[in-house]
N, C-alpha and C. Protein backbone atom coordinates (compact mmCIF):
# COMPACT_ATOMS: atom_id res chain seq x y z
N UNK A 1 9.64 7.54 43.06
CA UNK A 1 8.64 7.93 42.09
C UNK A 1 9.27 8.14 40.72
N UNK A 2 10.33 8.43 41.18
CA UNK A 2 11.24 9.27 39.60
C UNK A 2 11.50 7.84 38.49
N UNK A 3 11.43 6.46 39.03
CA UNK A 3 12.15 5.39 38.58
C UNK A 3 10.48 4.88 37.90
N UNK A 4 9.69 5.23 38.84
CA UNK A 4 8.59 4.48 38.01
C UNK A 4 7.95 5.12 36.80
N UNK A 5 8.10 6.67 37.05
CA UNK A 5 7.81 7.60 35.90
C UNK A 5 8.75 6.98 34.49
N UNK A 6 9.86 6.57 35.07
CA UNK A 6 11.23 6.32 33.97
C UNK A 6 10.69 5.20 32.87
N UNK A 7 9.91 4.00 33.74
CA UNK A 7 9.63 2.36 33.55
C UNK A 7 8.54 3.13 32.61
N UNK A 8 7.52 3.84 32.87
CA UNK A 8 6.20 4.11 32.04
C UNK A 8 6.60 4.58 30.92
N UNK A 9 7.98 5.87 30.75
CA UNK A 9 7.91 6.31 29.73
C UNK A 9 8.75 5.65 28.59
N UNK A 10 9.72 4.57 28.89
CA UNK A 10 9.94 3.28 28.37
C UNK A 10 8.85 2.71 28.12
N UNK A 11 7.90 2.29 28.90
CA UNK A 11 6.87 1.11 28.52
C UNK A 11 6.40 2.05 27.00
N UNK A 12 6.18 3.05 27.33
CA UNK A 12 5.06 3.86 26.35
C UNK A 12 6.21 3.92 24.88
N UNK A 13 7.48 4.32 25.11
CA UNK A 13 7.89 4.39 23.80
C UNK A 13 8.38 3.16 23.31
N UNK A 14 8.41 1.91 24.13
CA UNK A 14 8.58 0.36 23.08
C UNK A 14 7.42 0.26 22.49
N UNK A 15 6.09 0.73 23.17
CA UNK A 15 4.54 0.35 22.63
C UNK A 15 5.05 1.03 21.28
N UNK A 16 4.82 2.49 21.09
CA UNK A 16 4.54 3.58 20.01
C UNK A 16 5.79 2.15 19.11
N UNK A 17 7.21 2.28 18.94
CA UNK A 17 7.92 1.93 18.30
C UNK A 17 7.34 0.87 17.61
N UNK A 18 6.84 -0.44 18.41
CA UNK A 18 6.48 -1.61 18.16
C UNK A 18 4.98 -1.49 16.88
N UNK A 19 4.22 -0.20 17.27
CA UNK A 19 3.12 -0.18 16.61
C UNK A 19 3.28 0.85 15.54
N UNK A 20 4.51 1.53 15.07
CA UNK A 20 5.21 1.78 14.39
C UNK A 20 6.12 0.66 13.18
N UNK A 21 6.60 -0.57 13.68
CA UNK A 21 6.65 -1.23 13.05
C UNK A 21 5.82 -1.84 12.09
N UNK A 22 4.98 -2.16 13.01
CA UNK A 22 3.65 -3.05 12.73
C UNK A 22 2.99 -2.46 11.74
N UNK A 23 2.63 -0.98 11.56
CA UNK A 23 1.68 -0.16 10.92
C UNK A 23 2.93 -0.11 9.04
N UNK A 24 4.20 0.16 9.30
CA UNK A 24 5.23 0.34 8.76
C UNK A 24 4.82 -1.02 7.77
N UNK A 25 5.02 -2.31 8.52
CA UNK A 25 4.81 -3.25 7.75
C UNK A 25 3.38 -3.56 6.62
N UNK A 26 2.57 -3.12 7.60
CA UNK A 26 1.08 -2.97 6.53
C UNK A 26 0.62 -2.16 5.30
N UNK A 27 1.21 -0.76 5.60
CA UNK A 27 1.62 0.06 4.69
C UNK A 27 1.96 -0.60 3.66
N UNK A 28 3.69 -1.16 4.02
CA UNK A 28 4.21 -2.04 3.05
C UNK A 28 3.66 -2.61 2.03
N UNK A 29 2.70 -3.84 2.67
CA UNK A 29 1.63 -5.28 2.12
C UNK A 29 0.61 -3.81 1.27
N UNK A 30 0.06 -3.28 1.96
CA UNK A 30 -0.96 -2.11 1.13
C UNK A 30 -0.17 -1.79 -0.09
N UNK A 31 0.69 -1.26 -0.24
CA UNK A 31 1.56 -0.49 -1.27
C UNK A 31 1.74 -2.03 -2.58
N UNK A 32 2.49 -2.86 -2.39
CA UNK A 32 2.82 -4.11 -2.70
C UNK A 32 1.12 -4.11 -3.54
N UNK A 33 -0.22 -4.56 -2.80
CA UNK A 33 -1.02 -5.16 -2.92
C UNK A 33 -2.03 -4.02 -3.95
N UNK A 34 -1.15 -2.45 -3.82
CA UNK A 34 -1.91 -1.50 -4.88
C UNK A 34 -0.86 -1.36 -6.18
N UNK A 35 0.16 -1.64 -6.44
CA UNK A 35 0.44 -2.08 -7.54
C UNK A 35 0.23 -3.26 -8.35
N UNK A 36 0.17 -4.19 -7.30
CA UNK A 36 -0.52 -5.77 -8.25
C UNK A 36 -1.84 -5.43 -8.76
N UNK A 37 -2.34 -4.75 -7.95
CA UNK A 37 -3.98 -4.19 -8.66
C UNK A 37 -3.55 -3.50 -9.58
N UNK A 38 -2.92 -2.38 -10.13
CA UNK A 38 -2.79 -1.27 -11.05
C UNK A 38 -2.11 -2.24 -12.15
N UNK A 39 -0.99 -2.97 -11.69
CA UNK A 39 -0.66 -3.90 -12.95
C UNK A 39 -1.65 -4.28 -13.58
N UNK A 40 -2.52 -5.31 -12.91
CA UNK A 40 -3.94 -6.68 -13.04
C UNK A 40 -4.59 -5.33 -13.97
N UNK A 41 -5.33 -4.37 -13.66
CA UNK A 41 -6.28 -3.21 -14.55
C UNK A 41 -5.32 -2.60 -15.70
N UNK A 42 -4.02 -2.50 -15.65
CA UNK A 42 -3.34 -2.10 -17.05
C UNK A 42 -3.74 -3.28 -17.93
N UNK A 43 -3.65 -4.33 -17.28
CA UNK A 43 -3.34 -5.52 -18.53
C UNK A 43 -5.25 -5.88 -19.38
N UNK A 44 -5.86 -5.75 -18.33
CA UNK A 44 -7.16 -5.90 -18.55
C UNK A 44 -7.67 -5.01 -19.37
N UNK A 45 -7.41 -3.46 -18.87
CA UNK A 45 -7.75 -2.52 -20.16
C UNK A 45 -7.10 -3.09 -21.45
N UNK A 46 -5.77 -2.99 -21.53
CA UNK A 46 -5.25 -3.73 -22.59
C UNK A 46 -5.72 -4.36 -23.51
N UNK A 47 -6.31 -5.71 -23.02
CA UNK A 47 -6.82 -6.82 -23.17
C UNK A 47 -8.24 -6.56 -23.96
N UNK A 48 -8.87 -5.32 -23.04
CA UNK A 48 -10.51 -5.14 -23.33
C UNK A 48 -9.68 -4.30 -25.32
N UNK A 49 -9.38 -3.51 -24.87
CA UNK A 49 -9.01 -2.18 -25.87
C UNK A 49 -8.89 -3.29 -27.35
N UNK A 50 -7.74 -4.07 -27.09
CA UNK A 50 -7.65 -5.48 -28.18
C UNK A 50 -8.89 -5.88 -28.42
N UNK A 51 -9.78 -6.40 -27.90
CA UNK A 51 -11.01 -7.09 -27.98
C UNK A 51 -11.82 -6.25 -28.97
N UNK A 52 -11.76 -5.02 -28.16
CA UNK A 52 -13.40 -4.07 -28.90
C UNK A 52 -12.55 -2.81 -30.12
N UNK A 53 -11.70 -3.32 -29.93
CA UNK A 53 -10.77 -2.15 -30.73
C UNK A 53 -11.54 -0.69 -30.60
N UNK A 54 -11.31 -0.71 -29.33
CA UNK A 54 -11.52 0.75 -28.59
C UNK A 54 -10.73 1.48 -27.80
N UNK A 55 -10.45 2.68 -28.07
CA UNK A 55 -9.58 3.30 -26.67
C UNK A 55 -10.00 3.85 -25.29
N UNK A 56 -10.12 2.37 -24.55
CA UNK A 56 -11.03 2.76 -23.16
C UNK A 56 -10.05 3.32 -22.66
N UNK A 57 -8.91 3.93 -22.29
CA UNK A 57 -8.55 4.79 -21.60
C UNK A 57 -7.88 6.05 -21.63
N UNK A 58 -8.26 6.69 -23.24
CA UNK A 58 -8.20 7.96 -23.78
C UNK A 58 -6.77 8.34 -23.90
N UNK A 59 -5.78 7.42 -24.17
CA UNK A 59 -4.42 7.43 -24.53
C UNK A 59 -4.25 7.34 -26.21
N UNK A 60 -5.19 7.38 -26.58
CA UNK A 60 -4.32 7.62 -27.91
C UNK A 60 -4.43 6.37 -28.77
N UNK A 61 -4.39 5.75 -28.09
CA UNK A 61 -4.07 4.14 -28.56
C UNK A 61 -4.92 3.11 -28.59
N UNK A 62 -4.77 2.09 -29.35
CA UNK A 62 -5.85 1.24 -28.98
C UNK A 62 -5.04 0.23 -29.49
N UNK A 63 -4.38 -0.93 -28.22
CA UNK A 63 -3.28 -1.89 -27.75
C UNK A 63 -3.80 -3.00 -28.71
């Protein structure tokens, strides 16, 4: 009994590890995929602020 208890609690901690990776990696792509957004909206405010010579985002400035 003691050997099969052993096999389960292996099985169970390659699962957790493996879906630990997995989650690890998405995070990643998430993180990655919320700075390309925050870049893409800096440049656009930017862009707008130039256009209407307005300070849409209450910095002071108008780019």
């Amino acid at each position: 009994m003691g050997l099969f208890w052993d096999l389960l609690q292996q099985s169970q901690i390659s699962e957790q590890s493996e879906r630990a990776q997995t989650l690890e990696g998405r995070v990643a792509l998430l993180e990655a995929q919320v700075r390309g957004l925050t870049k893409l909206l800096r440049t656009v405010i930017e862009r707008l602020e130039e256009h209407l010579q307005v300070d849409l985002d209450n910095d002071g400035q108008v780019r």
